[in-house]
C-alpha atoms as a PDB file:
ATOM      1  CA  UNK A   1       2.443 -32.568 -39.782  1.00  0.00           C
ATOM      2  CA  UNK A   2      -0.734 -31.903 -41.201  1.00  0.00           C
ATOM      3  CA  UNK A   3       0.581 -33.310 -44.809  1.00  0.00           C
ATOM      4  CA  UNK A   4       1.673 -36.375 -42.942  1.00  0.00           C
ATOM      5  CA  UNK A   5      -1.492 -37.282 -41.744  1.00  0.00           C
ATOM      6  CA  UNK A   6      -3.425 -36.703 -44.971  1.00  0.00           C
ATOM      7  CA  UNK A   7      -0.898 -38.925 -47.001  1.00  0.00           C
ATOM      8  CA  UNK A   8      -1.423 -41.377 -44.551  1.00  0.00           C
ATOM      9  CA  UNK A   9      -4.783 -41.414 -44.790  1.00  0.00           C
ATOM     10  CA  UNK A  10      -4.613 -41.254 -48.294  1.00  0.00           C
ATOM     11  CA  UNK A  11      -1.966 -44.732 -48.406  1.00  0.00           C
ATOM     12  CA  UNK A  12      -4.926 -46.169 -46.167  1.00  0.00           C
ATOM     13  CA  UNK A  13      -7.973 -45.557 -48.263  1.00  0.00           C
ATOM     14  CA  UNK A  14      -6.076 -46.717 -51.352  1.00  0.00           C
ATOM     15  CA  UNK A  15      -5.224 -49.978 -49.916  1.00  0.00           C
ATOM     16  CA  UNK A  16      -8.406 -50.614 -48.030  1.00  0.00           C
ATOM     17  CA  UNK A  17      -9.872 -50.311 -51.652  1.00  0.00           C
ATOM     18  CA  UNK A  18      -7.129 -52.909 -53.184  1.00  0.00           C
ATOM     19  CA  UNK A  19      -7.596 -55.290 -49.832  1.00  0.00           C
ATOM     20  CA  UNK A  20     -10.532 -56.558 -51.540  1.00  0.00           C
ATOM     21  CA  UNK A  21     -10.881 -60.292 -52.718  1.00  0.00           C
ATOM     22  CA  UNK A  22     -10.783 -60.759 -56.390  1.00  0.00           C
ATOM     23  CA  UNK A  23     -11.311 -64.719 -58.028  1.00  0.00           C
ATOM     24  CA  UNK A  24     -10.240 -63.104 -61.461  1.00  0.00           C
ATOM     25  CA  UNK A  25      -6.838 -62.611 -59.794  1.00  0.00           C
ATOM     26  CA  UNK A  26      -6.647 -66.241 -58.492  1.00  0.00           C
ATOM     27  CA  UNK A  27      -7.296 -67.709 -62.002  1.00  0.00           C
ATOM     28  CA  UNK A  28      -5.016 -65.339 -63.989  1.00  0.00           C
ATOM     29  CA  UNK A  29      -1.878 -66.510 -61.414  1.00  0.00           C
ATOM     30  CA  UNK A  30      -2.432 -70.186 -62.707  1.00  0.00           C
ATOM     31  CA  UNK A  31      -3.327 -71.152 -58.522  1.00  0.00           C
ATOM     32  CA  UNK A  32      -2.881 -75.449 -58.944  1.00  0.00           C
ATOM     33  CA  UNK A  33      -6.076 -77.141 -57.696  1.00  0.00           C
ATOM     34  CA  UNK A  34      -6.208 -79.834 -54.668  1.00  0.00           C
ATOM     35  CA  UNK A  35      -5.199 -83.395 -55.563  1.00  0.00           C
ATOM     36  CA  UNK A  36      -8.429 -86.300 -55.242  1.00  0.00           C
ATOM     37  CA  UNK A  37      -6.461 -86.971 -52.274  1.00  0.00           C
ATOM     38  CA  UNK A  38      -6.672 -83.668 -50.920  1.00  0.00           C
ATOM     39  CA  UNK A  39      -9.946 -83.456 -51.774  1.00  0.00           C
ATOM     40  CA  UNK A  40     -10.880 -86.407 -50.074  1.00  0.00           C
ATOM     41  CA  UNK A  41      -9.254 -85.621 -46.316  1.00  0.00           C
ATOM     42  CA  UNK A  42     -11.200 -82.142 -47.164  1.00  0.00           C
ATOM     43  CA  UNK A  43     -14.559 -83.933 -47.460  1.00  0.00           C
ATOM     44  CA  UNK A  44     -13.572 -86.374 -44.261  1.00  0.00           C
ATOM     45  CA  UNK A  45     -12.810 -83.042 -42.029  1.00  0.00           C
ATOM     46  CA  UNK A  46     -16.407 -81.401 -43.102  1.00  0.00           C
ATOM     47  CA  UNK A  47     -17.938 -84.859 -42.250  1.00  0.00           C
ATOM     48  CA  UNK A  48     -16.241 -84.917 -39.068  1.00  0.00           C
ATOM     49  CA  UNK A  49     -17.040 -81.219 -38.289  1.00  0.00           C
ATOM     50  CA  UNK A  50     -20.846 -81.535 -38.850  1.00  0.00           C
ATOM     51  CA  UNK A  51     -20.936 -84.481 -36.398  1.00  0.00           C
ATOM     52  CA  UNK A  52     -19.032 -82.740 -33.578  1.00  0.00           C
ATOM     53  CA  UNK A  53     -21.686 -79.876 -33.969  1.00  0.00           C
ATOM     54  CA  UNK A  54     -24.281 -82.477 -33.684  1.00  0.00           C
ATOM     55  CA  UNK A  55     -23.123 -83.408 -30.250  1.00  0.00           C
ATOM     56  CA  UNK A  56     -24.320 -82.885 -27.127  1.00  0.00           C
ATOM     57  CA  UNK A  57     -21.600 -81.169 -25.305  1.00  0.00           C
ATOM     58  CA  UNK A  58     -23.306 -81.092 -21.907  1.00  0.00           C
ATOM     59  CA  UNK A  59     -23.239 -84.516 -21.482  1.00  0.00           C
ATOM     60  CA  UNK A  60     -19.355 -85.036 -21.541  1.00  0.00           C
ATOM     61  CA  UNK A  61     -16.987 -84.481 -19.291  1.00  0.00           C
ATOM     62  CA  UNK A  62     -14.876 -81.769 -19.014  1.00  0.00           C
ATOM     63  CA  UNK A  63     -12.135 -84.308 -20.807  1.00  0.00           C
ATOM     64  CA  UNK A  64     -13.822 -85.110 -23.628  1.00  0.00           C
ATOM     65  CA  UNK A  65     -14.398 -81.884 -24.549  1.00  0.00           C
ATOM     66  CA  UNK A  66     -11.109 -80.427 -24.554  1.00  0.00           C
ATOM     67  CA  UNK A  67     -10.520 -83.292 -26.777  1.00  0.00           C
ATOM     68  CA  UNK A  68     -13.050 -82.511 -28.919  1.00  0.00           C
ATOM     69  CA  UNK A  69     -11.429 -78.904 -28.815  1.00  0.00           C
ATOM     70  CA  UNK A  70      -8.168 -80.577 -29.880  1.00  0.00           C
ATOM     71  CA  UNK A  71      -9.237 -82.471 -32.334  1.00  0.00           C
ATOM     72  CA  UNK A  72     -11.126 -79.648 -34.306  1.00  0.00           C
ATOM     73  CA  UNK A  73      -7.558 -77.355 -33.604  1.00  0.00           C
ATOM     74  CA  UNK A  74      -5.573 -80.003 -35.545  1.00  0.00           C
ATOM     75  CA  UNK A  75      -8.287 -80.425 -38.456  1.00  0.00           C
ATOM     76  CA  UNK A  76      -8.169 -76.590 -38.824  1.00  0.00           C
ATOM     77  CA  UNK A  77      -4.401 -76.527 -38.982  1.00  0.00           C
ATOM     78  CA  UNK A  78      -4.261 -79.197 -41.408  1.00  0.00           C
ATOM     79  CA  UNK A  79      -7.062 -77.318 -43.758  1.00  0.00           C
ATOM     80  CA  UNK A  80      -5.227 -74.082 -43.662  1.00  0.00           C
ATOM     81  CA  UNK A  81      -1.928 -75.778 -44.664  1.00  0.00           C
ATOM     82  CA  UNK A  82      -3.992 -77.573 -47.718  1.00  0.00           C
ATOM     83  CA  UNK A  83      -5.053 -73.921 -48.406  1.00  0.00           C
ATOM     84  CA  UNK A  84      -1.515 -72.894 -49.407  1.00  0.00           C
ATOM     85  CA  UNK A  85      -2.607 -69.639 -48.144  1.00  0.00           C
ATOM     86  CA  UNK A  86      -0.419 -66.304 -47.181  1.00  0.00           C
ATOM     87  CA  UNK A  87      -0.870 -64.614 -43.902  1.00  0.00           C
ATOM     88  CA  UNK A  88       0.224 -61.485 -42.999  1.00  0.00           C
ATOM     89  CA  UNK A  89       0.180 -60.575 -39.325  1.00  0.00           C
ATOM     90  CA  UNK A  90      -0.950 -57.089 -37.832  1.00  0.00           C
ATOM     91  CA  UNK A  91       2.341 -56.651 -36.496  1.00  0.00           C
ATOM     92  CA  UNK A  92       4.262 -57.713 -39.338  1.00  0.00           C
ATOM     93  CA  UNK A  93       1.791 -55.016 -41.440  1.00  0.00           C
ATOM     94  CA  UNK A  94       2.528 -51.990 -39.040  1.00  0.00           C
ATOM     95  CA  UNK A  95       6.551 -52.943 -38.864  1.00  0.00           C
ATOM     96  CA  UNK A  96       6.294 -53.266 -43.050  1.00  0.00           C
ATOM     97  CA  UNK A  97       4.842 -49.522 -42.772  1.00  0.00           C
ATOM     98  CA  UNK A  98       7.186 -48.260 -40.124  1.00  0.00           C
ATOM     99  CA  UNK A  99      10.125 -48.822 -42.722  1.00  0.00           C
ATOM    100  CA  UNK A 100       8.560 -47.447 -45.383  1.00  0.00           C
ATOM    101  CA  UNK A 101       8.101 -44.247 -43.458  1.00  0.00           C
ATOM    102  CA  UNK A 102      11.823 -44.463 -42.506  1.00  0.00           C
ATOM    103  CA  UNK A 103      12.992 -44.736 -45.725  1.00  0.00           C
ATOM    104  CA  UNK A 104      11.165 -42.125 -47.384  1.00  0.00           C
END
């Protein structure tokens, strides 16, 4: 048991270490840039953010402001997709280790 537990925490140091960010890695893959048009709806949604936190949210209603709340959901969605980006949930991470740790 006690072998268990130190390989484990031996698989989670290791890829704790390799978690880490790298911008070498993201130019060696070939990653395509935006398109001007992507670019451009980029630019609009940092515009748009930057005046909604300008506002004064105590003057609206309570309307309004789950509109505003909407509105900044959608942008957000719309960025990420742009982003091309990979996610990996928790869950999906602690199921991916479960196997491994069946199979071996």
């Amino acid at each position: 048991m006690k072998k268990l537990f130190a390989i484990l925490a031996l698989f989670f140091s290791t890829q704790m270490i390799m978690a880490a960010p790298s911008t070498e890695s993201k130019v060696k893959k070939g990653e395509t840039e935006l398109t001007e048009a992507q670019q451009e709806r980029i630019t609009e949604i940092e515009s748009r953010v930057e005046v909604i936190k300008a506002m004064d949210f105590s003057e609206m209603s309570k309307e309004e402001r789950k509109d505003v709340r909407m509105e900044l959901k959608e942008m957000k969605k719309e960025a990420r997709a742009m982003g091309n980006g990979v996610y990996i949930s928790v869950g999906a991470i602690i199921v991916i280790l479960l196997i491994l740790i069946l199979v071996t």
